[in-house]
C-alpha atoms as a PDB file:
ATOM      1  CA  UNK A   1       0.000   0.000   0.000  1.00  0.00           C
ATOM      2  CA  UNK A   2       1.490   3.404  -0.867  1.00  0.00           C
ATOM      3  CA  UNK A   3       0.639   6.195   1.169  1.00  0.00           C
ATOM      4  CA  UNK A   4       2.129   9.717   0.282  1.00  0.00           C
ATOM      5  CA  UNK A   5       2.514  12.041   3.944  1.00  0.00           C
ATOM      6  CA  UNK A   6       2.113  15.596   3.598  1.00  0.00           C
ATOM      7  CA  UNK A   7       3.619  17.623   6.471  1.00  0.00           C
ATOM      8  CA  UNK A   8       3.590  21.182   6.850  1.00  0.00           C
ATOM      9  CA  UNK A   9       2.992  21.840  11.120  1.00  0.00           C
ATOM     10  CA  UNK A  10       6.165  24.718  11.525  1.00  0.00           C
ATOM     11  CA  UNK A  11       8.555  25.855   8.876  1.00  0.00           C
ATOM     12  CA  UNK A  12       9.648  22.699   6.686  1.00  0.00           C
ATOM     13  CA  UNK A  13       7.422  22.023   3.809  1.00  0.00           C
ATOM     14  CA  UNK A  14       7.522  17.994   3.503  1.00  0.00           C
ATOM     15  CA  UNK A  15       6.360  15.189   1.228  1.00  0.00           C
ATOM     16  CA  UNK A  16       7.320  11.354   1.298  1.00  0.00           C
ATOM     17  CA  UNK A  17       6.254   8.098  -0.589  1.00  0.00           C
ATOM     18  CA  UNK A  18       6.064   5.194   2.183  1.00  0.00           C
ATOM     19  CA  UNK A  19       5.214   1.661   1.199  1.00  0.00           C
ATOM     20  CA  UNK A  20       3.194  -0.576   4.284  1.00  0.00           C
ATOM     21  CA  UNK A  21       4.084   1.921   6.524  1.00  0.00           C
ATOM     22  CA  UNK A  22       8.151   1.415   6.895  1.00  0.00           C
ATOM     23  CA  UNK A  23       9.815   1.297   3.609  1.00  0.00           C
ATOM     24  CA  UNK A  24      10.436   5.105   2.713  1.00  0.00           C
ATOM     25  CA  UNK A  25       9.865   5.232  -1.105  1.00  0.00           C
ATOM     26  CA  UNK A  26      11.231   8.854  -1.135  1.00  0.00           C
ATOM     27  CA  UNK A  27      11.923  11.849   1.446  1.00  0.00           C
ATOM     28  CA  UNK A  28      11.748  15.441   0.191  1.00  0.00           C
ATOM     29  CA  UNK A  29      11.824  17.902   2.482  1.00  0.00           C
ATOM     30  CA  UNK A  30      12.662  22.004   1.990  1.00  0.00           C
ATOM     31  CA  UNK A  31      12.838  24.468   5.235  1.00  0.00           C
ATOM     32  CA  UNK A  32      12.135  27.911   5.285  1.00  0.00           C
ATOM     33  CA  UNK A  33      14.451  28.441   8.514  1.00  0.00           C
ATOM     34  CA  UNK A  34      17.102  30.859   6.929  1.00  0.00           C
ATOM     35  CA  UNK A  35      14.785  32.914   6.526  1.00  0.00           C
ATOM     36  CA  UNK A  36      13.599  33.184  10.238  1.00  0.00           C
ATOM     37  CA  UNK A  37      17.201  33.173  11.522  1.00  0.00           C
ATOM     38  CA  UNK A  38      17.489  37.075  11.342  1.00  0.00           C
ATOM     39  CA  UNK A  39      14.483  37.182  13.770  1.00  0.00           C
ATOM     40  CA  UNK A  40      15.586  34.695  16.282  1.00  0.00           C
ATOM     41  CA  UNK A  41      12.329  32.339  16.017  1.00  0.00           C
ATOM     42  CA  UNK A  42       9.770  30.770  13.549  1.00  0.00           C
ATOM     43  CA  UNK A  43       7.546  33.888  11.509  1.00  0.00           C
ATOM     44  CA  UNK A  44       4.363  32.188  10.678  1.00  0.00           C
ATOM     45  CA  UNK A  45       3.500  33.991   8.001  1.00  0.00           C
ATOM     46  CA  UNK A  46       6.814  33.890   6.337  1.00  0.00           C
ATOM     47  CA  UNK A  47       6.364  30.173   6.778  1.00  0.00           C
ATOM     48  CA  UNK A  48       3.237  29.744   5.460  1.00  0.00           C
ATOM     49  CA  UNK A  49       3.684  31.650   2.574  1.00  0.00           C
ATOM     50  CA  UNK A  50       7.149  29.896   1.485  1.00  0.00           C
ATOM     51  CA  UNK A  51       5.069  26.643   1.601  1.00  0.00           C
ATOM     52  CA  UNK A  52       2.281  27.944  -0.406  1.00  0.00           C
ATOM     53  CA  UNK A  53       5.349  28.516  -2.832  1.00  0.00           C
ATOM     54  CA  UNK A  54       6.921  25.213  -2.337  1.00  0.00           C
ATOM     55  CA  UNK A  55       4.276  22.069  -2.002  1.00  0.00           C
ATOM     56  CA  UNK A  56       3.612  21.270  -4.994  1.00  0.00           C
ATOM     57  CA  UNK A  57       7.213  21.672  -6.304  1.00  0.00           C
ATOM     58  CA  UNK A  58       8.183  19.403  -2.985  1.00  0.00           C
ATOM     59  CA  UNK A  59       5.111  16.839  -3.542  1.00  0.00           C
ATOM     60  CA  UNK A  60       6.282  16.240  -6.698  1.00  0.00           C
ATOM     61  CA  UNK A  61       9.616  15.931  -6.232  1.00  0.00           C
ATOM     62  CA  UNK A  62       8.842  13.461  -4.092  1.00  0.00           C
ATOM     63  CA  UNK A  63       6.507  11.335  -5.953  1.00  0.00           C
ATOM     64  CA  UNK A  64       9.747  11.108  -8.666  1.00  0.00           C
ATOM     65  CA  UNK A  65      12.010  10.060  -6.569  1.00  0.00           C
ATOM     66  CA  UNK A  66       9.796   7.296  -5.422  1.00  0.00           C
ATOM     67  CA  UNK A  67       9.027   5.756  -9.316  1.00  0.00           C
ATOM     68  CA  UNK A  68       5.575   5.468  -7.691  1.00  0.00           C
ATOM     69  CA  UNK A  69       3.097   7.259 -10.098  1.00  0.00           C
ATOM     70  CA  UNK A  70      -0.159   9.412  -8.800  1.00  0.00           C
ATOM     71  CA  UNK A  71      -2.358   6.891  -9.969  1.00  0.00           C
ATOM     72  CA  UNK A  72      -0.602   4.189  -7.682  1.00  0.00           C
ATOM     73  CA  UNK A  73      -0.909   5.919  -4.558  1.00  0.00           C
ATOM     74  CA  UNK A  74      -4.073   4.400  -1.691  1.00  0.00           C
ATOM     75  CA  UNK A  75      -4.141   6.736   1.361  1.00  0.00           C
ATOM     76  CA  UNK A  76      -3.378  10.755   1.871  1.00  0.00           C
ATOM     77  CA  UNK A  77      -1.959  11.646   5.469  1.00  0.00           C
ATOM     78  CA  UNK A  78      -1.178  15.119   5.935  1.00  0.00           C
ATOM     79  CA  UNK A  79      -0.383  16.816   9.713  1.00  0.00           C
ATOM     80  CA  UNK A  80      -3.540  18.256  10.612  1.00  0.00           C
ATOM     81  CA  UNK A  81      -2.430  19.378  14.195  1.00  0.00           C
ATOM     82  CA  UNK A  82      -0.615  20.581  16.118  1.00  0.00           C
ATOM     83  CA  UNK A  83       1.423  23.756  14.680  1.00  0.00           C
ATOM     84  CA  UNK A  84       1.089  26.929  13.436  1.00  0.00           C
ATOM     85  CA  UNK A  85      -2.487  27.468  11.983  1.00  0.00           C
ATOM     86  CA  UNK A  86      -1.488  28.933   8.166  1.00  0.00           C
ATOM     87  CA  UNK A  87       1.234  26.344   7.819  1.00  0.00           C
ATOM     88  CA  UNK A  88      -0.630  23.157   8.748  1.00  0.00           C
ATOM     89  CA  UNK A  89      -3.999  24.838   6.341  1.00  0.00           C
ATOM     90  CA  UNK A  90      -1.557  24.850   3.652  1.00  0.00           C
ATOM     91  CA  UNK A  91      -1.182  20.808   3.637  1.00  0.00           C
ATOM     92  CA  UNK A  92      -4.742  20.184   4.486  1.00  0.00           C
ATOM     93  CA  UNK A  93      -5.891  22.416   1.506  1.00  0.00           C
ATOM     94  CA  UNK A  94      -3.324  20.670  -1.078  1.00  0.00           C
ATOM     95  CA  UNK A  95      -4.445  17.398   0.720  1.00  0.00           C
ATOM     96  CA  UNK A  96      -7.447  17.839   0.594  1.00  0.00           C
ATOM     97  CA  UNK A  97      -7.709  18.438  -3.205  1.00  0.00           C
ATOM     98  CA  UNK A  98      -5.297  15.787  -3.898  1.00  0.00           C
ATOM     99  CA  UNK A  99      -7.594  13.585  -2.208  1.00  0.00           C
ATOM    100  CA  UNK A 100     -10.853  14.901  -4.317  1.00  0.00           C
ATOM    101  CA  UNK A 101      -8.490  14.542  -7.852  1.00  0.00           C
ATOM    102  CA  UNK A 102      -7.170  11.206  -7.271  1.00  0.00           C
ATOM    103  CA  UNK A 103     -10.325   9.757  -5.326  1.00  0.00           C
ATOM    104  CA  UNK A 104      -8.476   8.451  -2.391  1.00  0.00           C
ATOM    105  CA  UNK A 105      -8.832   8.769   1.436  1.00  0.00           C
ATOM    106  CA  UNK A 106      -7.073  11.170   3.474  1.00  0.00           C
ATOM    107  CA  UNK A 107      -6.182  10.831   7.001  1.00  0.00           C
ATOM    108  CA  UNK A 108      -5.390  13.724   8.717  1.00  0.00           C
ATOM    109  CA  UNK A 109      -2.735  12.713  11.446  1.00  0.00           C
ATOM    110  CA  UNK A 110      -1.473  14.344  14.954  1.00  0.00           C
ATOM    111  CA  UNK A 111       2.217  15.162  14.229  1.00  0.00           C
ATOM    112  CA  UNK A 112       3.532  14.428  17.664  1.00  0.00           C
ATOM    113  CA  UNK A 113       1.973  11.306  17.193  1.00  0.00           C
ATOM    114  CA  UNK A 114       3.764  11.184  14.032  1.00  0.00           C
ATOM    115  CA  UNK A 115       7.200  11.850  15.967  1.00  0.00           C
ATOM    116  CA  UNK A 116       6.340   8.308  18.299  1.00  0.00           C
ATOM    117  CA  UNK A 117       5.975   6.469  14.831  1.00  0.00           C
ATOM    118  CA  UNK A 118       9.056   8.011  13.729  1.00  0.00           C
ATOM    119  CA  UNK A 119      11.105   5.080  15.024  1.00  0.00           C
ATOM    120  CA  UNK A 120       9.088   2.645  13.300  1.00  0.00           C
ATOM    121  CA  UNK A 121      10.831   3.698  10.292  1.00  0.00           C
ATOM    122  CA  UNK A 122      14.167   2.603  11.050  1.00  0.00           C
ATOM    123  CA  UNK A 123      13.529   0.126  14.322  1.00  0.00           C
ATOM    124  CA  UNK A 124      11.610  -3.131  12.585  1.00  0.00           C
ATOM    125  CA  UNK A 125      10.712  -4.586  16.397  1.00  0.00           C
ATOM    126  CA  UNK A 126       8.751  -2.115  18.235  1.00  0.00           C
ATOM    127  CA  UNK A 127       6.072  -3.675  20.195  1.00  0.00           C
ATOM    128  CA  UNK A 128       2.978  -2.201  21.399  1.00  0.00           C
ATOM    129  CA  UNK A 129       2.389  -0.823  24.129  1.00  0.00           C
ATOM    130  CA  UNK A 130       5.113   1.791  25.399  1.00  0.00           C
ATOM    131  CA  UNK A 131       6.006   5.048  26.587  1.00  0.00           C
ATOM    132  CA  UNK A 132       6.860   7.416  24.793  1.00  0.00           C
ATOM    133  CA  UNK A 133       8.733  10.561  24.977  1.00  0.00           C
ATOM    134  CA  UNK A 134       8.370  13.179  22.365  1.00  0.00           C
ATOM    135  CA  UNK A 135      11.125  16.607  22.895  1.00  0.00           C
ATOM    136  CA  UNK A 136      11.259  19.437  20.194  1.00  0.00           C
ATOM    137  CA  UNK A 137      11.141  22.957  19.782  1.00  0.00           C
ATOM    138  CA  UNK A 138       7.140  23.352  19.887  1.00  0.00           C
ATOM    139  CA  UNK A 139       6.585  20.521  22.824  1.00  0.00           C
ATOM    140  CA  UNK A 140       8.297  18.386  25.498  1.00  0.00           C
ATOM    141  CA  UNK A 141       5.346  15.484  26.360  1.00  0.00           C
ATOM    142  CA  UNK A 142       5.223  11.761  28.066  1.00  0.00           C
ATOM    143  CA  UNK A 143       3.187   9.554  26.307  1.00  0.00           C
ATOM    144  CA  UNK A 144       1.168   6.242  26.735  1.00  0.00           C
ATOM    145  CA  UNK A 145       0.916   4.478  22.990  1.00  0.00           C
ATOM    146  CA  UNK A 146      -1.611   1.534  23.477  1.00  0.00           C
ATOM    147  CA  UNK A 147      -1.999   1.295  20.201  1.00  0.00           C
ATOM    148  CA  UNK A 148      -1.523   3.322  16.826  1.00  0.00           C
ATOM    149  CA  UNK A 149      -4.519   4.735  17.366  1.00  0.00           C
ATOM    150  CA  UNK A 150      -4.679   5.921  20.963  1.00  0.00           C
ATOM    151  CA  UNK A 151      -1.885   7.153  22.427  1.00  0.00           C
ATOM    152  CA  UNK A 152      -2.397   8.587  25.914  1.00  0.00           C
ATOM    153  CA  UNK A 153      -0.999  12.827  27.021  1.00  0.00           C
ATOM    154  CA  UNK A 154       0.750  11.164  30.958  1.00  0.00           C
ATOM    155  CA  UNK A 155       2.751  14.789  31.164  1.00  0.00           C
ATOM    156  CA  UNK A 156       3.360  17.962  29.193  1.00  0.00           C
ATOM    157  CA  UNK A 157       5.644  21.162  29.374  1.00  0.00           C
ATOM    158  CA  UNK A 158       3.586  23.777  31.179  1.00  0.00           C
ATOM    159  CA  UNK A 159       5.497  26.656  29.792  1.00  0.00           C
ATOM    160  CA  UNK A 160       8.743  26.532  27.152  1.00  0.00           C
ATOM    161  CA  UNK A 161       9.341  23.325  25.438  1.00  0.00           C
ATOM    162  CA  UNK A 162      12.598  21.816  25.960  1.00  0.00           C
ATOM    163  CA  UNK A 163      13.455  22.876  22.280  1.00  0.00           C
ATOM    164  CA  UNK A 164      12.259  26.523  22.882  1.00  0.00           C
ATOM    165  CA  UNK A 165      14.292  26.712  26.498  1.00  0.00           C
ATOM    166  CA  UNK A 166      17.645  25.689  23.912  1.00  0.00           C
ATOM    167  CA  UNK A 167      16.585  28.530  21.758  1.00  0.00           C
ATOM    168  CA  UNK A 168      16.335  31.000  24.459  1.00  0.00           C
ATOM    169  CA  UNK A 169      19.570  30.231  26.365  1.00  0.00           C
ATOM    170  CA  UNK A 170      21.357  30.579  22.975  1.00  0.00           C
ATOM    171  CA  UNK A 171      20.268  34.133  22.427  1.00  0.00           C
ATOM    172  CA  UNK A 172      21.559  34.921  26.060  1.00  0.00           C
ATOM    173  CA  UNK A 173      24.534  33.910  25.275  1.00  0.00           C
ATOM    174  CA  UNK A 174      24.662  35.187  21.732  1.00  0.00           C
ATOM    175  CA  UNK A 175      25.064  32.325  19.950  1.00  0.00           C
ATOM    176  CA  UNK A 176      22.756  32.638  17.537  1.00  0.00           C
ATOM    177  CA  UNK A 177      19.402  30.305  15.927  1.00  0.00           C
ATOM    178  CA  UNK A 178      18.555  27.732  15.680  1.00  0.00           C
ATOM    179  CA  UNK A 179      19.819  27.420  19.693  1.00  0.00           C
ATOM    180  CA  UNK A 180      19.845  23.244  19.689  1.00  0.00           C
ATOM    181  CA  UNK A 181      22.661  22.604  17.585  1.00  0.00           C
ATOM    182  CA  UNK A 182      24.670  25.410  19.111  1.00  0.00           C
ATOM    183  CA  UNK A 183      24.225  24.726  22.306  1.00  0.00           C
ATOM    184  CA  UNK A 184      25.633  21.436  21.834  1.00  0.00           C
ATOM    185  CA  UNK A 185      28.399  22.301  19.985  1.00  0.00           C
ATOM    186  CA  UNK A 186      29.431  24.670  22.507  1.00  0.00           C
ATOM    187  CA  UNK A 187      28.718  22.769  25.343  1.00  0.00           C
ATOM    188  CA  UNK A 188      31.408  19.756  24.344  1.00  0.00           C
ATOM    189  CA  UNK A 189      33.803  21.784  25.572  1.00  0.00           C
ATOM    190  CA  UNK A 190      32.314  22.782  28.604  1.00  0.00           C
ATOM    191  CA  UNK A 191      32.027  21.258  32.371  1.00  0.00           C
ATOM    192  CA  UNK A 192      28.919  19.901  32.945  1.00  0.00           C
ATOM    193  CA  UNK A 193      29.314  20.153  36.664  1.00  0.00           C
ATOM    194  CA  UNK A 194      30.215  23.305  36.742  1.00  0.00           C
ATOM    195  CA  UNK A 195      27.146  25.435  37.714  1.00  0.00           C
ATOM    196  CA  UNK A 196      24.657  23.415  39.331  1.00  0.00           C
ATOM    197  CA  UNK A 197      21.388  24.406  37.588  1.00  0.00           C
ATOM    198  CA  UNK A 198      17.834  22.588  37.632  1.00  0.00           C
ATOM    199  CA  UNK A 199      14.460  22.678  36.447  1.00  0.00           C
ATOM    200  CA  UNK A 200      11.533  23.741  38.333  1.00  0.00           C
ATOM    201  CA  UNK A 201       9.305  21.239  40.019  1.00  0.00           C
ATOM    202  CA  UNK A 202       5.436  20.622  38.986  1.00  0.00           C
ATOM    203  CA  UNK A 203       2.800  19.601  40.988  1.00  0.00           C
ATOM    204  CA  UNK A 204       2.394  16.410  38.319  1.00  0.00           C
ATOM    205  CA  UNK A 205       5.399  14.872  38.328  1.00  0.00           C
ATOM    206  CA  UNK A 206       5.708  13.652  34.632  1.00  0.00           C
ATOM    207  CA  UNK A 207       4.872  17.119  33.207  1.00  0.00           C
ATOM    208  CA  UNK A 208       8.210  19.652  32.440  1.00  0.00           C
ATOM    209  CA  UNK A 209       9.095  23.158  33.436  1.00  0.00           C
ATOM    210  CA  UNK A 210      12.242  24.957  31.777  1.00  0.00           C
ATOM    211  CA  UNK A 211      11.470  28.474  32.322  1.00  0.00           C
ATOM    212  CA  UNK A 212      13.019  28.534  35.768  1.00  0.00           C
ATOM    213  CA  UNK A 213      16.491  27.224  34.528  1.00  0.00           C
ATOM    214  CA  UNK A 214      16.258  29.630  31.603  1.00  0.00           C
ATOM    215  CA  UNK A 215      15.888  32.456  33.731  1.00  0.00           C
ATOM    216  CA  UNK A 216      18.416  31.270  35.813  1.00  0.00           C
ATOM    217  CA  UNK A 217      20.630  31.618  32.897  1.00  0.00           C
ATOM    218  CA  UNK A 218      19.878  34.931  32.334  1.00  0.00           C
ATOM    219  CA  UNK A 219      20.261  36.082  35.901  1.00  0.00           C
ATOM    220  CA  UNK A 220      23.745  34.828  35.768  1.00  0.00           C
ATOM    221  CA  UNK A 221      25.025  36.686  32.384  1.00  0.00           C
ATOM    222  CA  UNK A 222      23.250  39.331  33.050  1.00  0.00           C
ATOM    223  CA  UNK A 223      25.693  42.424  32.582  1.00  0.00           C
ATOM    224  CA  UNK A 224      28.683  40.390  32.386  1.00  0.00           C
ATOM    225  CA  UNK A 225      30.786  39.531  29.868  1.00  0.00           C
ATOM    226  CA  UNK A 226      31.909  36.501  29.379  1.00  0.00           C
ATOM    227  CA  UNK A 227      34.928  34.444  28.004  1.00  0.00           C
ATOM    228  CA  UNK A 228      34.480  31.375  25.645  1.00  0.00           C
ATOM    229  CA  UNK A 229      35.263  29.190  28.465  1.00  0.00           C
ATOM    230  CA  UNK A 230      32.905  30.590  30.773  1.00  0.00           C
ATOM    231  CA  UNK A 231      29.781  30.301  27.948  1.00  0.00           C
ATOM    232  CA  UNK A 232      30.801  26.249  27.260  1.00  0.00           C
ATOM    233  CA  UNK A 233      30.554  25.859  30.690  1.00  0.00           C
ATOM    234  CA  UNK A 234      27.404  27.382  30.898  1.00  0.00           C
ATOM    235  CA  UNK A 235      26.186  25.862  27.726  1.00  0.00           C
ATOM    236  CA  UNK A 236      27.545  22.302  29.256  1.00  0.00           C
ATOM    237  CA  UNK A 237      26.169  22.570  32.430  1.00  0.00           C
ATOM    238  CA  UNK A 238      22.334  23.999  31.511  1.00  0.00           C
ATOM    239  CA  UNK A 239      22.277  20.920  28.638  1.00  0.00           C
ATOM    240  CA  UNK A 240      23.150  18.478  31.048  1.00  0.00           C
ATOM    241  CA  UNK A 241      20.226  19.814  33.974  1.00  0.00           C
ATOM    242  CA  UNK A 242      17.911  19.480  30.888  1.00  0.00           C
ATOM    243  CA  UNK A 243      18.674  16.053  30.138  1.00  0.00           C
ATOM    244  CA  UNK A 244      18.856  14.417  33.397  1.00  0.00           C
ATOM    245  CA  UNK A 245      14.802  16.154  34.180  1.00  0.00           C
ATOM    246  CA  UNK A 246      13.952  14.499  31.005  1.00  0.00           C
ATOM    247  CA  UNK A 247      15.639  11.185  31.493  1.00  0.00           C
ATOM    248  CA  UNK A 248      14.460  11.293  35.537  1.00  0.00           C
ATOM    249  CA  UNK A 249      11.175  11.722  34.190  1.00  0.00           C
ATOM    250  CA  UNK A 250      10.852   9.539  31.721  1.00  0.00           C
ATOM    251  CA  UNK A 251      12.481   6.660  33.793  1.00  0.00           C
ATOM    252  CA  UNK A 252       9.361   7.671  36.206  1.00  0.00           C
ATOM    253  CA  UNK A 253       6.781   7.266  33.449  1.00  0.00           C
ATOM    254  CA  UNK A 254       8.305   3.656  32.968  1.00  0.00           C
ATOM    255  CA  UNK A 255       7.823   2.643  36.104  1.00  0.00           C
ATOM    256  CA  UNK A 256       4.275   3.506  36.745  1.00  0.00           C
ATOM    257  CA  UNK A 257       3.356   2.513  33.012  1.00  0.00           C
ATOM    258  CA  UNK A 258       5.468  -0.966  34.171  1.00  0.00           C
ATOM    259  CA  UNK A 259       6.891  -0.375  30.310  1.00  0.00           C
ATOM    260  CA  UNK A 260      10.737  -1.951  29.703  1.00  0.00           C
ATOM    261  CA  UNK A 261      10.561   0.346  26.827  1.00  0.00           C
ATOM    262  CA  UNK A 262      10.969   4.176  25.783  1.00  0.00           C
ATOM    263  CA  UNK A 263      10.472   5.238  22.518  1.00  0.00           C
ATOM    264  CA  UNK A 264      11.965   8.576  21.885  1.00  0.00           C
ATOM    265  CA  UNK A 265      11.034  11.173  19.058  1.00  0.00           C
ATOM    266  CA  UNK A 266      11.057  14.986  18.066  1.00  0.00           C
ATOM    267  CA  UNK A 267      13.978  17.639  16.688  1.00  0.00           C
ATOM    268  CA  UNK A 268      16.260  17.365  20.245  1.00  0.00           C
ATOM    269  CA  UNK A 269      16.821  13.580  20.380  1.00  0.00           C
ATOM    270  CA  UNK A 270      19.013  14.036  17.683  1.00  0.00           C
ATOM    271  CA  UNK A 271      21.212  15.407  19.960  1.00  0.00           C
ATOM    272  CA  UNK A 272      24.438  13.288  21.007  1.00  0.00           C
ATOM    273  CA  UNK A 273      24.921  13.856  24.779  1.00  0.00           C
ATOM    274  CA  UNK A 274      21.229  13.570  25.126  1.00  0.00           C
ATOM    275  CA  UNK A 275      21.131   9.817  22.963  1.00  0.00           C
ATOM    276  CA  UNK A 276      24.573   8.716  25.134  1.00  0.00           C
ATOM    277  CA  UNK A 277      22.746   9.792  28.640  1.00  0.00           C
ATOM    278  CA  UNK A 278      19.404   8.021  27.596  1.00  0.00           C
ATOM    279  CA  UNK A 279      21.302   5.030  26.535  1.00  0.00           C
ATOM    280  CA  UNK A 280      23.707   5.032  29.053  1.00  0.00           C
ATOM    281  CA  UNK A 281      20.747   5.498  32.257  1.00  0.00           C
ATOM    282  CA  UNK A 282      18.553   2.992  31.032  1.00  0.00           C
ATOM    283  CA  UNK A 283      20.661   0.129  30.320  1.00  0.00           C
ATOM    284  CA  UNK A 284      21.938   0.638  34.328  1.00  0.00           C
ATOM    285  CA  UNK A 285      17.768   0.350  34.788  1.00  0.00           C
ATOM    286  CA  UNK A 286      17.392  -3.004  32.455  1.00  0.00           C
ATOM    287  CA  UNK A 287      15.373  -1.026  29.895  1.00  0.00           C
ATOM    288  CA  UNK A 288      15.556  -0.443  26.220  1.00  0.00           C
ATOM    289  CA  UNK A 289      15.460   2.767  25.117  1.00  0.00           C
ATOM    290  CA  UNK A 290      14.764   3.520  20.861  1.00  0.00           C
ATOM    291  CA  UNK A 291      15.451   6.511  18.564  1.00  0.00           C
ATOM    292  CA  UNK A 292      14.836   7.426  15.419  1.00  0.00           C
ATOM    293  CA  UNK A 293      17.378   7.707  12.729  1.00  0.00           C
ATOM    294  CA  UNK A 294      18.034  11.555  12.723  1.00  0.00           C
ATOM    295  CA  UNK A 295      16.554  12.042   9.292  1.00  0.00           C
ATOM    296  CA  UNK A 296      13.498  11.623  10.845  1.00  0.00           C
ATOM    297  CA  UNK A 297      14.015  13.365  13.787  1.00  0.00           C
ATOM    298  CA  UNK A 298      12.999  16.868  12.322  1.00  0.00           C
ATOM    299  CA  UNK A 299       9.360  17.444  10.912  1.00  0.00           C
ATOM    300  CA  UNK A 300       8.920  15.397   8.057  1.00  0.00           C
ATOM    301  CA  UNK A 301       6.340  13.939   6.320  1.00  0.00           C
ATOM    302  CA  UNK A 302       7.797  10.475   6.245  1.00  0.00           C
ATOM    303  CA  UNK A 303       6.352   9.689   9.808  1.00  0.00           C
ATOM    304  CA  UNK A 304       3.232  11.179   9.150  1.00  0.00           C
ATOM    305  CA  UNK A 305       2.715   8.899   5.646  1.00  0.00           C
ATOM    306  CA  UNK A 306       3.944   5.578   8.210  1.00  0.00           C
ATOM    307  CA  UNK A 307       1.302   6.325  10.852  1.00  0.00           C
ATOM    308  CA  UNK A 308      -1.186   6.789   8.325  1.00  0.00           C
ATOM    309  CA  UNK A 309      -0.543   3.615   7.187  1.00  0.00           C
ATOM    310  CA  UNK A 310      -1.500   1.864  10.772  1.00  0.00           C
ATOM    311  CA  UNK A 311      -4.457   4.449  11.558  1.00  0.00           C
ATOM    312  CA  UNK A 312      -6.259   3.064   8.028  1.00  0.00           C
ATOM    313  CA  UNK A 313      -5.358  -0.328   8.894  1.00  0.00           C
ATOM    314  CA  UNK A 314      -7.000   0.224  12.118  1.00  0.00           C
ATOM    315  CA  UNK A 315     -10.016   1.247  10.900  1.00  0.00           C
ATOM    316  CA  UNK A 316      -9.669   4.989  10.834  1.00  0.00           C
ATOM    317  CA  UNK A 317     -11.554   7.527   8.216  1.00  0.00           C
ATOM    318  CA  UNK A 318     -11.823  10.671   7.967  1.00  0.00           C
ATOM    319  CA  UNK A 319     -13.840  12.891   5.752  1.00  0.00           C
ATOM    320  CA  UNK A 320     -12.934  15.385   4.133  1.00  0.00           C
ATOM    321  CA  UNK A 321     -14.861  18.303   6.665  1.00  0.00           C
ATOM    322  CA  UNK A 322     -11.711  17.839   8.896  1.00  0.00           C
ATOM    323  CA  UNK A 323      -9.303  21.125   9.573  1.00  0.00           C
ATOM    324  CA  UNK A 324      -6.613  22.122  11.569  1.00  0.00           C
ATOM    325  CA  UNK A 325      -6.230  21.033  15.201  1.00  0.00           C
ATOM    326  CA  UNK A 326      -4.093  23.728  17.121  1.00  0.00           C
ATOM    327  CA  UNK A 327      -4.115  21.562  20.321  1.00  0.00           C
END
């Protein structure tokens, strides 16, 4: 069954070709983010209008590279949720008329959702159920997947996402955006024990708070200036608070879900210290713990077409009434 994934939630514009839900046909993918680097964040309408310019040229590109003609395809799945409202009505509009041309269903699928199945792609023995932990620049949650189909919020970032808190400590410091990749870079040659930082408690123990340790940050640059050394250690020490609230947390999760496995998904797990920590603290526990290949780590359509894939073989339809789902 060939299933082309439309994915347009934040600034990439994204089309893929997936066969029974795992074999990637093709992967096409183009960003928008040099544009939004000048302004330290995403500009939604600056997004949405480069992928107005840019999914059909993307969709097709895709479709090419897979040998798999329009007439071949059997199921639509395009993001319908959530994400930035005139970026995600781009892909449900050119979905949506794809799906009327060709007379084929569309699904319309919940991207972080789509960030659990990531690992599906590249991980052939994944076995229902698990938890799940999904980290990236829009949203930081703890989930329960019982099946495809219903995967269960168990905690939430109640202010910046892990992602956004990366951002934000990278402008402090002046590094720069995107903050993620910088950060890291940076923070190799830091001391991770060198300032102790941490992130603020909530009163539900598997949801995430990183505005405290962001201010924190900020109240200890303020008016000073620093040396290289001083920001790596910085850098070093704030990644490494991060990562040990998301690993303590998700080790919780585990052990009230009574799951020996963590699947792992969203733009930050492609980062190294966090993947060698993960690794490192769960094997000590007796548990697996599973990441996607980095290619599908970032938004991309890829995971959404896979998912579709099991949600129709479950039994789910759509119409085509559906629109965007901000929550």
């Amino acid at each position: 069954m060939y299933v082309l994934g439309i994915e347009t939630s934040c600034d990439e514009t994204s089309a893929a070709v997936v066969k029974d839900g795992r074999r990637v046909m093709s992967l096409a993918t183009n960003s928008s983010l040099a544009l939004h680097k000048k302004y330290g964040g995403i500009v939604p309408e600056i997004a949405f209008r480069r992928q107005l310019e840019t999914i059909a040229e993307v969709t097709d590109r895709a479709l090419k590279k897979s040998g798999v003609a329009l007439g071949r395809l059997d199921l639509l799945a395009v993001t319908n949720g959530p994400g930035l409202l005139g970026s995600l009505l781009v892909g449900i509009s050119f979905a949506k008329a794809l799906s009327l041309s060709l007379r084929i269903p569309l699904l319309g699928v919940d991207h972080l959702h789509g960030h659990i199945y990531a690992s599906f792609l590249n991980n052939p023995g994944i076995d229902l159920p698990f938890v799940s932990l999904v980290v990236s620049g829009g949203h930081t949650s703890l989930f329960l997947a019982k099946q495809f189909g219903q995967m269960d919020i168990l905690g939430a970032t109640q202010d910046d996402a892990c992602g956004e808190a990366f951002d934000k400590v990278a402008k402090i410091l002046g590094l720069g955006y995107p903050g993620g990749p910088l950060i890291e870079r940076l923070a190799r040659e830091g001391d991770p024990q060198k300032i102790k930082f941490s992130c603020s408690r909530t009163k539900n123990p598997l949801d995430f708070s990183f505005s405290g340790i962001k201010t924190a940050v900020l109240y200890l640059t303020r008016n000073k200036r620093l040396s290289l050394k001083e920001k790596s250690d910085i850098a070093a020490s704030f990644q490494e608070a991060v990562i040990d609230t998301l690993i303590d947390k998700a080790l919780l999760a585990c052990k009230l879900k009574k799951s020996n496995v963590l699947v792992l998904g969203g733009g930050v797990v492609a980062n190294r210290r966090l993947r060698e920590k993960f690794i490192s603290r769960f094997a000590e526990k007796g548990l697996k713990v599973i990441f996607p290949a980095k290619e599908f780590c970032l938004d991309n359509a890829a995971m959404i077409a896979g998912l579709g894939f099991r949600l129709y073989r479950e039994g789910l339809r759509t119409d085509l009434i559906f629109g965007a789902n901000l929550n």
